[in-house]
Protein backbone atom coordinates (compact mmCIF):
# COMPACT_ATOMS: atom_id res chain seq x y z
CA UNK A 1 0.00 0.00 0.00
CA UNK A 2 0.98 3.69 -0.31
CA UNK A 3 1.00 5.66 2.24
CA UNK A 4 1.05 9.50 2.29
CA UNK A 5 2.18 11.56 5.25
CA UNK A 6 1.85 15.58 4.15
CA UNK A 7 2.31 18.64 6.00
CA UNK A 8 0.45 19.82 8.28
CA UNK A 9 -1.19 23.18 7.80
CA UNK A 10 -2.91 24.34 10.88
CA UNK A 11 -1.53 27.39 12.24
CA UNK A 12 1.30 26.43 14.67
CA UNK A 13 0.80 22.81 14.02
CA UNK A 14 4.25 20.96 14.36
CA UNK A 15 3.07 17.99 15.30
CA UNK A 16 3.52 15.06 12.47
CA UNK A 17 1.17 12.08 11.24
CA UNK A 18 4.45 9.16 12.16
CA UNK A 19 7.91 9.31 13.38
CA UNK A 20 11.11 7.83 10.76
CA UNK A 21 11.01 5.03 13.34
CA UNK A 22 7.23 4.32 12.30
CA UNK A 23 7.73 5.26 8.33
CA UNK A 24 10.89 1.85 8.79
CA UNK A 25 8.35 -0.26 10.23
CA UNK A 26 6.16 -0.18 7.73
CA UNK A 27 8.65 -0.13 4.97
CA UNK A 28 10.05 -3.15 6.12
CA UNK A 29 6.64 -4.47 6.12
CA UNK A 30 6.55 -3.80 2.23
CA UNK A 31 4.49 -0.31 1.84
CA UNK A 32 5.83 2.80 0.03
CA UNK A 33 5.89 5.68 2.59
CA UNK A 34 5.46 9.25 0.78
CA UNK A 35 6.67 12.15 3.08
CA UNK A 36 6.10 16.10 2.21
CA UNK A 37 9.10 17.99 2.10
CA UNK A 38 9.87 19.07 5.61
CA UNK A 39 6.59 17.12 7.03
CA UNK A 40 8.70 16.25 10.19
CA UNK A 41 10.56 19.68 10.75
CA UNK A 42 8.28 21.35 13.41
CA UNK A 43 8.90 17.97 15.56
CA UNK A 44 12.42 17.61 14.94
CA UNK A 45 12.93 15.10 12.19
CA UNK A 46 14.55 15.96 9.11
CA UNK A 47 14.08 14.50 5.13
CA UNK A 48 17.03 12.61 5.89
CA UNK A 49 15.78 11.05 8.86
CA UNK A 50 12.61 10.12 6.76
CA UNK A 51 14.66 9.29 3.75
CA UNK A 52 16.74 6.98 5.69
CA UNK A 53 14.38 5.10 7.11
CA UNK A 54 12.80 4.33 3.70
CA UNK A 55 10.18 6.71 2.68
CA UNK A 56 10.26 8.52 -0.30
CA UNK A 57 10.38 12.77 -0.01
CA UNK A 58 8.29 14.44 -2.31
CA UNK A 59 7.93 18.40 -2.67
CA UNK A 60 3.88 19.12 -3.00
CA UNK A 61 1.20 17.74 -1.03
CA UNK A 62 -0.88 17.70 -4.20
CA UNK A 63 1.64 14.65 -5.07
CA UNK A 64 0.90 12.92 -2.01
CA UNK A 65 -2.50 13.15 -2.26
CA UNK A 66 -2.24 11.75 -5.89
CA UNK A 67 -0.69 9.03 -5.39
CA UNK A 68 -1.49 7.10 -1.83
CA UNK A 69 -3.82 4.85 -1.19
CA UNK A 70 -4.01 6.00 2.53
CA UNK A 71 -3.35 9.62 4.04
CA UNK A 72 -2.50 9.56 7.59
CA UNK A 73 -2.73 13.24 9.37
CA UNK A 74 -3.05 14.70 12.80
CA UNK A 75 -5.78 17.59 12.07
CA UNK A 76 -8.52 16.86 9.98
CA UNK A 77 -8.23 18.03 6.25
CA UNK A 78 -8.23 22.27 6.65
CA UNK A 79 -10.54 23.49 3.92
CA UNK A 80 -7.70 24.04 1.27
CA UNK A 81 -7.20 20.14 1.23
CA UNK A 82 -10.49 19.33 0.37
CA UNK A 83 -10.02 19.61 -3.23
CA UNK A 84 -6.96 16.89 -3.19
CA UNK A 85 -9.23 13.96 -1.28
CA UNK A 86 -10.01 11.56 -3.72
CA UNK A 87 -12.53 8.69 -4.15
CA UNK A 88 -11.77 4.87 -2.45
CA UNK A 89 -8.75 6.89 -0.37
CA UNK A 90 -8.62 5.95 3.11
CA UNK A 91 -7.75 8.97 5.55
CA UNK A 92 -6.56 8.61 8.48
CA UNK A 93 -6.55 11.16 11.37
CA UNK A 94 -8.02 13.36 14.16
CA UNK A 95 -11.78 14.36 12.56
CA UNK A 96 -13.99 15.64 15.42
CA UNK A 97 -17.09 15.50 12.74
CA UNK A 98 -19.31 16.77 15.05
CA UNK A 99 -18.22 19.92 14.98
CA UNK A 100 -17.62 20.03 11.10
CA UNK A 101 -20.44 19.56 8.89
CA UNK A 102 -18.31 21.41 6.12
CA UNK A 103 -15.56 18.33 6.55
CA UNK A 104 -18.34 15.58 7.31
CA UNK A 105 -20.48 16.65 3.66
CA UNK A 106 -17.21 16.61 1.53
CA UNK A 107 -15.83 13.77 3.03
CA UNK A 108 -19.07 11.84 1.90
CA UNK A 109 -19.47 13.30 -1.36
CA UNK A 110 -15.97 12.38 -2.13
CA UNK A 111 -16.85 8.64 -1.40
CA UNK A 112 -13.61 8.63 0.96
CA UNK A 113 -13.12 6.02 3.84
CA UNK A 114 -12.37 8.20 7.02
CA UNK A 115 -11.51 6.76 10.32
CA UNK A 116 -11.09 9.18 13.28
CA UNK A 117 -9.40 8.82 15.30
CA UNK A 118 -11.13 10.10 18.46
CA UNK A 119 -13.85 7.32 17.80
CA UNK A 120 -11.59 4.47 17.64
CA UNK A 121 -13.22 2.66 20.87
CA UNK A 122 -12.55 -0.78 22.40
CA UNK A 123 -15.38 -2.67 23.95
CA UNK A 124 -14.79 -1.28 27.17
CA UNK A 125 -15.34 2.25 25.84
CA UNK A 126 -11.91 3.55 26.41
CA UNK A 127 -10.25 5.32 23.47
CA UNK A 128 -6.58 3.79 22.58
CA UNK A 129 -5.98 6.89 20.49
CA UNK A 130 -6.74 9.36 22.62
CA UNK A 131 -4.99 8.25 25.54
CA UNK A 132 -1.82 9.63 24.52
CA UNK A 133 -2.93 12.99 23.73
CA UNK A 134 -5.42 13.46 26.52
CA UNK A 135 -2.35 12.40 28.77
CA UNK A 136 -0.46 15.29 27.61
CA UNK A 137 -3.34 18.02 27.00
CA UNK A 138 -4.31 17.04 30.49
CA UNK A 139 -0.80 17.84 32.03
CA UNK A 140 -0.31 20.93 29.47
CA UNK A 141 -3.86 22.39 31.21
CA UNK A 142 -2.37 22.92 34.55
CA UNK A 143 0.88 24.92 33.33
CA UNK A 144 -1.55 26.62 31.14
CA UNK A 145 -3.64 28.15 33.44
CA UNK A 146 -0.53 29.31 36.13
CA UNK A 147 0.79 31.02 32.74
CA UNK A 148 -3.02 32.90 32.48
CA UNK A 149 -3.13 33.79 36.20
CA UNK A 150 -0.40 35.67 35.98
CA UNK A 151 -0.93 39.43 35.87
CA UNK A 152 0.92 40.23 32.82
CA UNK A 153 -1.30 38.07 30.59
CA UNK A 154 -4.57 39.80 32.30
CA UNK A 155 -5.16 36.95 35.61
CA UNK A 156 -5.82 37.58 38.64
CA UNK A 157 -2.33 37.68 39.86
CA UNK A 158 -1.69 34.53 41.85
CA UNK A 159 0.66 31.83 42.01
CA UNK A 160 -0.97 28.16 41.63
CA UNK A 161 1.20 26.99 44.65
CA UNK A 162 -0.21 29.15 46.83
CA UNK A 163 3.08 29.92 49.82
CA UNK A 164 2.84 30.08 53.09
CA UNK A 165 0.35 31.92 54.67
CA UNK A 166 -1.79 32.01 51.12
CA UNK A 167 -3.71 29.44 49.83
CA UNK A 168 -3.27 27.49 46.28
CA UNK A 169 -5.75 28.34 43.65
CA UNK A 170 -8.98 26.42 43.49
CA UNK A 171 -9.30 24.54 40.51
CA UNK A 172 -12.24 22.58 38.77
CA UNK A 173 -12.17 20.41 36.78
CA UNK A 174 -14.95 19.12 35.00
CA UNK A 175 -14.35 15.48 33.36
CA UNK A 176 -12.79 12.18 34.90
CA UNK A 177 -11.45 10.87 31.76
CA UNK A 178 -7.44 10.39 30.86
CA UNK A 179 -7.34 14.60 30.57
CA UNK A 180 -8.98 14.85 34.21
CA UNK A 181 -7.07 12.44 35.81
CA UNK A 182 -3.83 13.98 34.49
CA UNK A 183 -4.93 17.57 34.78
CA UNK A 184 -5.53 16.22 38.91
CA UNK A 185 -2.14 14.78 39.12
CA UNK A 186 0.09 18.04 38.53
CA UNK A 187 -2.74 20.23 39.83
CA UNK A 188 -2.18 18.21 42.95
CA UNK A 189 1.75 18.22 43.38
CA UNK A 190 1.06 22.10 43.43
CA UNK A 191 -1.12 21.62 46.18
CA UNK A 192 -4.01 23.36 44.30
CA UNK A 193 -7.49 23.08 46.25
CA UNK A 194 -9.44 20.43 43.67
CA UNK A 195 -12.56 19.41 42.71
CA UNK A 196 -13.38 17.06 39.75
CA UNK A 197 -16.79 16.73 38.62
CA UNK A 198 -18.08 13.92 36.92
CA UNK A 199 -21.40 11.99 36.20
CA UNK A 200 -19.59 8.55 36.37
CA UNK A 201 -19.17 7.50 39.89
CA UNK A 202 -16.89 4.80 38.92
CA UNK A 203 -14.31 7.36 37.39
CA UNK A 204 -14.55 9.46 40.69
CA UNK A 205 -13.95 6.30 42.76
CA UNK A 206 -10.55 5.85 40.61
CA UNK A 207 -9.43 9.07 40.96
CA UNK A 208 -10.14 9.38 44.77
CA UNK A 209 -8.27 6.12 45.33
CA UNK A 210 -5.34 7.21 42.65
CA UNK A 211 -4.69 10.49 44.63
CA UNK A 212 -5.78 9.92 48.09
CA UNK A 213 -7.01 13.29 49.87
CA UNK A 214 -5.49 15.62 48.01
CA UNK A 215 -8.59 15.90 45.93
CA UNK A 216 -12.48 16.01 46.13
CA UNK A 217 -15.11 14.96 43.74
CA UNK A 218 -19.04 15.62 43.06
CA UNK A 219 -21.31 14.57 40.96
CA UNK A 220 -22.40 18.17 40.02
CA UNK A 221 -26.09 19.32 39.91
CA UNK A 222 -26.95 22.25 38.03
CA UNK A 223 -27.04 24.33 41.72
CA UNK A 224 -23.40 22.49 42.95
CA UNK A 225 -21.97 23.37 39.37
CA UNK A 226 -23.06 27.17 39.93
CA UNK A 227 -21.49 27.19 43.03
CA UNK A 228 -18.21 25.54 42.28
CA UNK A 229 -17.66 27.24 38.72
CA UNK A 230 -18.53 31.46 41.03
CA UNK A 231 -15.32 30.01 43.44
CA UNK A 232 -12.90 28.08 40.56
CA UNK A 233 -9.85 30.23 39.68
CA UNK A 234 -8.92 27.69 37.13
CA UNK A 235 -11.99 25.55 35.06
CA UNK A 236 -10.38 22.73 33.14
CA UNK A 237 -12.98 21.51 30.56
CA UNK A 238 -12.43 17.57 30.23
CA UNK A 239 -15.67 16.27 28.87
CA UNK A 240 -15.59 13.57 26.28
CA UNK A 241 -18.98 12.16 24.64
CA UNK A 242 -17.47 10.36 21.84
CA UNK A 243 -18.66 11.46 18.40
CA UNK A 244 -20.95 14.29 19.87
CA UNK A 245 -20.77 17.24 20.69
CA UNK A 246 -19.18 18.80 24.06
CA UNK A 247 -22.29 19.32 26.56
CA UNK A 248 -22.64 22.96 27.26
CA UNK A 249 -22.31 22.45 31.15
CA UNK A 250 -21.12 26.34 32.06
CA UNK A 251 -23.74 29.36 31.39
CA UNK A 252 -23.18 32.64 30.12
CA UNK A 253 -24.72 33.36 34.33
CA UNK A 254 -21.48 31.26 35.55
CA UNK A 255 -19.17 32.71 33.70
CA UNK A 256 -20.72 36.20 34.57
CA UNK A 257 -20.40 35.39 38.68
CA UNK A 258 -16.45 33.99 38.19
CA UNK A 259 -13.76 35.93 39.47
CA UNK A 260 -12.27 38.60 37.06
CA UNK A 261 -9.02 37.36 35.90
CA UNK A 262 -9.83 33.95 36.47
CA UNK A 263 -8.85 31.08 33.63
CA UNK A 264 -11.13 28.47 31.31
CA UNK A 265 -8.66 26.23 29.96
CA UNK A 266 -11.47 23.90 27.74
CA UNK A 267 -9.81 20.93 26.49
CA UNK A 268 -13.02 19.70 24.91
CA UNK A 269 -13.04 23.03 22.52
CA UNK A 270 -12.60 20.41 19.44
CA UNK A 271 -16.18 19.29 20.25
CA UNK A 272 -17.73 22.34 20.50
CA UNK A 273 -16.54 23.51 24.46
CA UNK A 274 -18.35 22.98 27.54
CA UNK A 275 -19.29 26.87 28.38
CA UNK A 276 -21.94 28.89 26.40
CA UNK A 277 -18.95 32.09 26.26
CA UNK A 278 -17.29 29.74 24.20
CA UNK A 279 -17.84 31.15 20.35
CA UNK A 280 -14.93 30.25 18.69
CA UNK A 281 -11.74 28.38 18.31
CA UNK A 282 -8.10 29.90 19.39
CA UNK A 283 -4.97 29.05 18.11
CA UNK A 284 -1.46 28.45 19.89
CA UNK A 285 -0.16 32.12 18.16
CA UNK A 286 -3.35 33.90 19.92
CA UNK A 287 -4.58 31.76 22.31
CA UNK A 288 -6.91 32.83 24.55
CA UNK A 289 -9.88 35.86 24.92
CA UNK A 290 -11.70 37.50 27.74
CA UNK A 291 -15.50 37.20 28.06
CA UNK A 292 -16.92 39.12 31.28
CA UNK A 293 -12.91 39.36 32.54
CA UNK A 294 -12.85 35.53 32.26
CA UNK A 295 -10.02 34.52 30.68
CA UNK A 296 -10.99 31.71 27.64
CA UNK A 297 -7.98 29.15 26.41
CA UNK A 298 -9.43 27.63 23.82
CA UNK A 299 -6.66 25.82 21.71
CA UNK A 300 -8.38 22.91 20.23
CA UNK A 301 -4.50 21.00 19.16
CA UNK A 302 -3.15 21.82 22.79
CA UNK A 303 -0.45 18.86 22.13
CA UNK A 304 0.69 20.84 19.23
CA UNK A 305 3.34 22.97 20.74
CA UNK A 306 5.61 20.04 22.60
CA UNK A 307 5.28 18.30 18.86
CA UNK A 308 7.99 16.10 19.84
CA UNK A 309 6.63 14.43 22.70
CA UNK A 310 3.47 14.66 20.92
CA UNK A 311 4.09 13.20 17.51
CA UNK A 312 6.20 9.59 19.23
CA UNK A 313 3.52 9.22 21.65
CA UNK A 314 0.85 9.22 19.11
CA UNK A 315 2.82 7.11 16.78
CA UNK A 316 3.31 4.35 19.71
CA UNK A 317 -0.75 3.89 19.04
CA UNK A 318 -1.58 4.79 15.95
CA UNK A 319 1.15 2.39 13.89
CA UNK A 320 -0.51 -1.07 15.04
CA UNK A 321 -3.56 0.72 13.29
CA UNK A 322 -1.94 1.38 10.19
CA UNK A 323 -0.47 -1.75 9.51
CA UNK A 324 -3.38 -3.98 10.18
CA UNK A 325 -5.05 -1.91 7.29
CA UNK A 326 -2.40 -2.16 5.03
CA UNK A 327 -1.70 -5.94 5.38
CA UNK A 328 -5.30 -6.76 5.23
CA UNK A 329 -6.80 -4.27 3.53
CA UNK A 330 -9.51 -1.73 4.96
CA UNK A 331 -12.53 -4.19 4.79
CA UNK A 332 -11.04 -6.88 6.33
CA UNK A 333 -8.92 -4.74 8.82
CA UNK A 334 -12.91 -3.14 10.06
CA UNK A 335 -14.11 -6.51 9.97
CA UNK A 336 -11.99 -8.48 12.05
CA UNK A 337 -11.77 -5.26 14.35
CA UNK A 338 -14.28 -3.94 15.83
CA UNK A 339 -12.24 -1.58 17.82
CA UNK A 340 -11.25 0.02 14.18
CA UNK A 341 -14.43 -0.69 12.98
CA UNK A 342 -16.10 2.51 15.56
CA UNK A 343 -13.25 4.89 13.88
CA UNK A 344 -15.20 5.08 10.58
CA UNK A 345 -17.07 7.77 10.13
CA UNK A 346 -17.75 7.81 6.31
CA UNK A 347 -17.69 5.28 3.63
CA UNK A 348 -17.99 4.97 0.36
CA UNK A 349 -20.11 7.99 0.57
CA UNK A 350 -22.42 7.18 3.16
CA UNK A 351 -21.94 8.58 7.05
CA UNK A 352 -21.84 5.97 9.29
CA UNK A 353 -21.13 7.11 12.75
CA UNK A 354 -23.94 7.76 14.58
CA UNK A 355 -23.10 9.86 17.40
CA UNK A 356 -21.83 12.12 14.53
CA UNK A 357 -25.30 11.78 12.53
CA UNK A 358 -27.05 13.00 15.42
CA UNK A 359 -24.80 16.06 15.96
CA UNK A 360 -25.22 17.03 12.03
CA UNK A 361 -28.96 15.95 12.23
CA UNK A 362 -27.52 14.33 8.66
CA UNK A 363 -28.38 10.30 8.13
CA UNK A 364 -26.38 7.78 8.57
CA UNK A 365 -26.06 3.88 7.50
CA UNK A 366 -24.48 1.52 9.89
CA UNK A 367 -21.40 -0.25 8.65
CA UNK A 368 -21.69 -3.51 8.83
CA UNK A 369 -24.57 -3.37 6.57
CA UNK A 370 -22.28 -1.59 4.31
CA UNK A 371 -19.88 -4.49 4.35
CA UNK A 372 -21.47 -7.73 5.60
CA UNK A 373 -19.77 -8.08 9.23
């Protein structure tokens, strides 16, 4: 199989699809791996890296896209790339669908097999390809927010560690999943007051028994949510439906009653964001905006700007993946998976996720009836 790996466009976007060490593997495993031209700079790897390691460096994206069977990204398409997706191609990479109706319609019309993946979900719900990059947004969230308190980027002026005599911020954070859990581990060794909130009591039991007292948890109400968002310094958004949108758990009215110069750092901005101030996307060269004094980070590729760390971690996952599809082919690979099988969201023209169908109110066709599994 071919296998493309172009740029990346996004603004401040460094991060790459695969790592030289992934592009050998599957090499050696008898694929042609086509790299853009400096693909791998913003994460540290060079052409020669790529080059020695078997894959083939071409100068266009338009080239890549011509020729592979199978384009494997981190971002979904940007708008400018739409034109270059061809029919039968398999695409590979982060699609949050639910949130992109543009993406979702030319995706189907296209008749191109797109696996996302942020719906790639084993049996026991958990989400192998998200782990690694919740892990690290969920880390990145806590030095985030000490940056945003600061008083030379507009916060309220304290530090996150509290010292003696003065008390650590309060934090909330709002989401048990991988990006809670390790938003609650640094936010705890700076001995920041902390409350996660979550509907799944199961996830709170974990993360009380994971960090002992240094935490406390709620299963928030509408009138406990108003009261913990008015006394949060820091809200970390960590709510994950996959496929749907982000629930719109924080008002306009809490945001209005929060402390001015206080931080939202909303990691689940590339569904749509959890607070009703939330209107658009920010990017890592302007990342943040004020709405009633509230500070709003809302970088939806957090993970992009420690690319390194970023693009081997993701790799570590997403390379079993890629080889089962190329040594079986994509029909077989979804039908012998069914943890691959959730990831697609359109075939062959037809939308077939259906926690994405109900965001888009579009149809959708289930796949196995598109396939016979």
């Amino acid at each position: 199989m071919i296998i493309g790996i172009p740029k990346e466009i996004k603004t401040m976007e460094n991060r790459v699809a695969i790592t030289p060490e992934g592009v050998f593997a599957l090499v050696q495993d008898n694929n042609i791996v086509l790299v853009e031209k400096n693909a791998g700079e913003g994460s540290g790897y060079s052409d020669k890296e790529y080059k020695d390691a078997g894959a083939v460096i071409v100068d266009t994206p338009q080239e890549i896209y011509e020729k592979s069977d199978m384009i494997v990204k981190i971002k979904a398409p940007q708008p400018s790339e739409y034109s270059l997706l061809r029919k039968g191609q398999i695409l590979f990479t982060f699609l949050h669908l639910a949130v992109e109706k543009s993406l979702a319609k030319e995706l189907i019309s296209r008749k191109v097999t797109a696996i996302g993946y942020e719906t790639i979900q084993r049996e026991d719900a958990s989400l192998p390809l998200l782990i690694p990059v919740s892990e690290i947004a969920g880390k990145m969230s806590v030095h985030v927010a000490a940056n945003f308190l600061e008083k030379r980027n507009n916060g309220r002026g304290i530090l996150l560690s509290g010292v003696a005599g003065v008390p650590a911020a309060n934090i909330l954070i709002i989401g048990a999943g991988h990006v809670g859990i390790n938003a609650a581990k640094i936010a705890s060794k700076f001995g920041c007051d902390i409350c996660v909130a979550d509907i799944n009591t199961d996830k709170l039991r974990y993360i009380e028994n994971l960090l002992g007292g240094r935490i406390k948890t709620c299963v928030p109400s509408e009138r406990t949510l108003k009261e913990l968002v008015k006394n949060a310094d820091v809200i970390i958004g960590a709510v994950l439906v996959p496929g749907h949108k982000a629930p719109k758990l924080i008002t306009e009215e809490m945001v209005m009653s929060m402390k001015k110069g206080s931080v939202i750092v909303d990691i689940s901005i590339d569904q749509g964001g959890i607070a009703e101030t939330e209107d658009r996307i920010t990017t890592l060269d302007s990342p943040v905006y004020e709405r009633y004094g509230v500070i709003h980070y809302c970088v939806e590729n957090m993970p992009g700007s420690v690319p390194r760390t970023s693009t081997i971690a993701l790799t570590n996952e997403t390379i079993k993946y890629i080889t089962k599809i190329t040594q079986k082919g994509i029909i077989e690979a979804v039908k012998t998976d069914k943890t691959l099988a959730a990831g697609v969201n359109t075939f062959n023209g037809t939308l077939t996720n259906r926690g994405v169908a109900e965001a888009l109110e579009m149809e959708y066709t289930e796949l196995p009836s598109l396939i016979g599994f």
